[in-house]
N, C-alpha and C. Protein backbone atom coordinates (compact mmCIF):
# COMPACT_ATOMS: atom_id res chain seq x y z
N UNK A 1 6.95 267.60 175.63
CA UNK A 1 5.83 268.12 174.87
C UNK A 1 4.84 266.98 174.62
N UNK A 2 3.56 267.41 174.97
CA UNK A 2 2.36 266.07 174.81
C UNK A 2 1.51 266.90 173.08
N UNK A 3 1.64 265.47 172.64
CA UNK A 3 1.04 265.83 170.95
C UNK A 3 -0.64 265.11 171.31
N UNK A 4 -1.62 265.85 171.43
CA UNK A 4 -3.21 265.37 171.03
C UNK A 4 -3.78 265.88 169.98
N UNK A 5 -4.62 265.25 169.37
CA UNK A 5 -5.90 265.46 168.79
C UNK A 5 -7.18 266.06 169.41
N UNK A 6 -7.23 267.13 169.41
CA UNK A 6 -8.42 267.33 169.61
C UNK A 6 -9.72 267.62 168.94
N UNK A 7 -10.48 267.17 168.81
CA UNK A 7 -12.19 267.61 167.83
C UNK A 7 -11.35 268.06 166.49
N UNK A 8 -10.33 266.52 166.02
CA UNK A 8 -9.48 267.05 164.70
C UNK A 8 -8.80 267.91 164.30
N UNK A 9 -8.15 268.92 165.40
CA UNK A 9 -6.89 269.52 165.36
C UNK A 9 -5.91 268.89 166.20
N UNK A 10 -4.74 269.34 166.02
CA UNK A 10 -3.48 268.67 166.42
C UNK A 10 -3.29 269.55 167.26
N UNK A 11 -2.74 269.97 169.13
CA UNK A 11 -2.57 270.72 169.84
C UNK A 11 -1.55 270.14 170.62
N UNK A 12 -0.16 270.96 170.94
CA UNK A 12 0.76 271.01 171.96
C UNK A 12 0.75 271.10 172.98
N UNK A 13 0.65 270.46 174.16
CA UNK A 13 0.74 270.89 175.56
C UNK A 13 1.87 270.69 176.30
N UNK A 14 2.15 271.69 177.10
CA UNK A 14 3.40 271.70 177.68
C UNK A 14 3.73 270.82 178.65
N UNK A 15 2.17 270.02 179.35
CA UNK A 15 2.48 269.36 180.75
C UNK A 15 1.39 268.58 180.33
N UNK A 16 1.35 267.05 181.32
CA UNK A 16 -0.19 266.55 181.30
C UNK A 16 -1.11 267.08 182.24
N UNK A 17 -2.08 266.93 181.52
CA UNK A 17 -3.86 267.79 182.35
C UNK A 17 -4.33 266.90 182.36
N UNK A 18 -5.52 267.12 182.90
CA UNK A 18 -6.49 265.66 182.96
C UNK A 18 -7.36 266.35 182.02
N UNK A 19 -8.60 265.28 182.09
CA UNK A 19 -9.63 266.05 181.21
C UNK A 19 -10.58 266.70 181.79
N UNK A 20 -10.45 266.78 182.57
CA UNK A 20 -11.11 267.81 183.26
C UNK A 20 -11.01 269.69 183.48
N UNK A 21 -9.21 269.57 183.21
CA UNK A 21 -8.79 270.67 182.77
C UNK A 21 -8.80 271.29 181.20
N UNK A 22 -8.69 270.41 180.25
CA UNK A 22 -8.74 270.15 179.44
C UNK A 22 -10.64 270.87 178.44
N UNK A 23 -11.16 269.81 179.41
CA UNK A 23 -12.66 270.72 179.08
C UNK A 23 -12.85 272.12 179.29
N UNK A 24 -12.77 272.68 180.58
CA UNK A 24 -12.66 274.00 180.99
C UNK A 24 -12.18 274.44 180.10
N UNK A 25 -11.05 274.57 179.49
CA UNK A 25 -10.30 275.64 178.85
C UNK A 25 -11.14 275.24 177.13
N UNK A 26 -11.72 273.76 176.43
CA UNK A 26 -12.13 273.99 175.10
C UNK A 26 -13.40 273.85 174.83
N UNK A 27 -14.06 273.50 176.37
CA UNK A 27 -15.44 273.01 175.91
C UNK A 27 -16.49 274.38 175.36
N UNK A 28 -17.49 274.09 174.82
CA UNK A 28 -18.59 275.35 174.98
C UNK A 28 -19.31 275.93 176.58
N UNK A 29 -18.95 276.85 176.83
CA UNK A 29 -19.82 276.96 178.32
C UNK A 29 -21.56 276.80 178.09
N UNK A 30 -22.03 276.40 179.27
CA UNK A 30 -23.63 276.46 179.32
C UNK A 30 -23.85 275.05 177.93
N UNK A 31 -23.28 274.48 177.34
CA UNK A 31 -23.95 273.38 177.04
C UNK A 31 -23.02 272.12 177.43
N UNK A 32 -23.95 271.38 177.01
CA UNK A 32 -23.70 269.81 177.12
C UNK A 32 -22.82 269.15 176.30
N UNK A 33 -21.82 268.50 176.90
CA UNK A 33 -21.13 267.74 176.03
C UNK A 33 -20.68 266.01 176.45
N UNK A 34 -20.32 265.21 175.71
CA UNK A 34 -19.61 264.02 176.30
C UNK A 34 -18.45 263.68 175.59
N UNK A 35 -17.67 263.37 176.21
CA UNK A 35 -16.02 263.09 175.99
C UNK A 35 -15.59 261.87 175.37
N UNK A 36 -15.02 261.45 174.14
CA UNK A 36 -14.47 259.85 174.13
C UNK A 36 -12.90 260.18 173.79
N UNK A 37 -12.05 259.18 174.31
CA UNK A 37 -10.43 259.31 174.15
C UNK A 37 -10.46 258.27 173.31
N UNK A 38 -9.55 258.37 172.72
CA UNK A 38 -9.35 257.09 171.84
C UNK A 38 -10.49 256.64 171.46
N UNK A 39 -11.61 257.05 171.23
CA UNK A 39 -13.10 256.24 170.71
C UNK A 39 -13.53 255.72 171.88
N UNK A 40 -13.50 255.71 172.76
CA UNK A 40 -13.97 255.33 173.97
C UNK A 40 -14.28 256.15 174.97
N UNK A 41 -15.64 256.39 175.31
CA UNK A 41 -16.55 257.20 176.37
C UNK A 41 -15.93 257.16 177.43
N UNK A 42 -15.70 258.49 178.12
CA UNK A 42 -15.41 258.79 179.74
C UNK A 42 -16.31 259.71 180.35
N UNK A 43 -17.31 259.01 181.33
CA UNK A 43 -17.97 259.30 182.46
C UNK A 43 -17.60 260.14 182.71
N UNK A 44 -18.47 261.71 182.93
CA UNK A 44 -17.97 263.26 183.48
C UNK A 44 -17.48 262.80 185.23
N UNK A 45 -17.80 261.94 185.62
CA UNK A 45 -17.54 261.67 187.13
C UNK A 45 -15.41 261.27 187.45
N UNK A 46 -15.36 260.78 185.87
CA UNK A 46 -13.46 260.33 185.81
C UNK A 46 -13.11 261.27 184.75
N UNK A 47 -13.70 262.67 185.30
CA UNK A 47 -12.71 264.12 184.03
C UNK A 47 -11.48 264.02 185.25
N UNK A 48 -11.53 264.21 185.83
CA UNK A 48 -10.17 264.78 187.45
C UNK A 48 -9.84 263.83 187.28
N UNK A 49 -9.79 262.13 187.15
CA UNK A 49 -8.52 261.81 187.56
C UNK A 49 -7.90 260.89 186.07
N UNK A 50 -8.51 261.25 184.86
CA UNK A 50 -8.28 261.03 183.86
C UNK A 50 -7.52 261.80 182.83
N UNK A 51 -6.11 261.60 182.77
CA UNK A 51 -4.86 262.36 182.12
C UNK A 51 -4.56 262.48 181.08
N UNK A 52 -5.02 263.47 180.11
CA UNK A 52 -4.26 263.18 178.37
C UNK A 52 -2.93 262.91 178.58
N UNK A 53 -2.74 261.77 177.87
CA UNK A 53 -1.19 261.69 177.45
C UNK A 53 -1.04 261.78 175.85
N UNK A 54 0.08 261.48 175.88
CA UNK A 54 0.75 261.89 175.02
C UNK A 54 0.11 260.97 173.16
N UNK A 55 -0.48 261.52 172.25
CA UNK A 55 -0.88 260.52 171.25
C UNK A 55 -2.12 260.31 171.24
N UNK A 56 -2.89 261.18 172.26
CA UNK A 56 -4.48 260.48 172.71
C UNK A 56 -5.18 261.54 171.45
N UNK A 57 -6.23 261.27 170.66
CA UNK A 57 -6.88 261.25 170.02
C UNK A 57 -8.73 261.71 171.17
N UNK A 58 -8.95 263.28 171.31
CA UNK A 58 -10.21 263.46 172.29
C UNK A 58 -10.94 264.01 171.14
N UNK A 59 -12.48 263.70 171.71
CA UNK A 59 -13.86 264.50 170.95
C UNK A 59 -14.15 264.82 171.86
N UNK A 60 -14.96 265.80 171.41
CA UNK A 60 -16.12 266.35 172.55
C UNK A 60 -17.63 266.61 171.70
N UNK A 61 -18.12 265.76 172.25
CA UNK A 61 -19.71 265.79 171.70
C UNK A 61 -20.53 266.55 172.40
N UNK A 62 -21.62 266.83 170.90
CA UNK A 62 -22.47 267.72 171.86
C UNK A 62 -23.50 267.05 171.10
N UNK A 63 -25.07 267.44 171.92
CA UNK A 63 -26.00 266.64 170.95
C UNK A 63 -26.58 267.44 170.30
N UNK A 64 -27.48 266.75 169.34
CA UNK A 64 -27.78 267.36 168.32
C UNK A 64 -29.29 267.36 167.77
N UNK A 65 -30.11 268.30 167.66
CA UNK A 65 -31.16 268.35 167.77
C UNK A 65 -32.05 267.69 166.08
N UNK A 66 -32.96 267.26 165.79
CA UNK A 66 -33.33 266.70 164.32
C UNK A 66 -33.84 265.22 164.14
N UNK A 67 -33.88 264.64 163.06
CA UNK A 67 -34.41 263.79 163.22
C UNK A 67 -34.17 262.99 161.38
């Protein structure tokens, strides 16, 4: 069983995904977002070969319009 954080919930996964799978299934469709693991930014170009493991801590940002 893999234990993450995601956008500050705690979620179970049965197997590792990358983040690429990972987005698909929580992101918002039709908008924009960017990814950091552990506080650290990952390039949409390394979602496929970049793997939640086990303890990883993900956001998913979106931007935000204002000023």
């Amino acid at each position: 069983m893999i234990r993450i954080v995601f956008n500050g919930v705690e979620h179970q996964l049965s197997e590792t995904i990358t983040l690429s799978t990972l987005t698909e299934k929580f992101a918002p469709k039709e908008q924009k977002f960017a990814v950091a693991v552990n506080e650290q930014f990952v390039p949409k170009s390394l979602y496929e070969e970049t793997s939640v493991q086990d303890g990883d801590t993900i956001e998913l940002l979106t931007p935000m319009v204002g000023g």
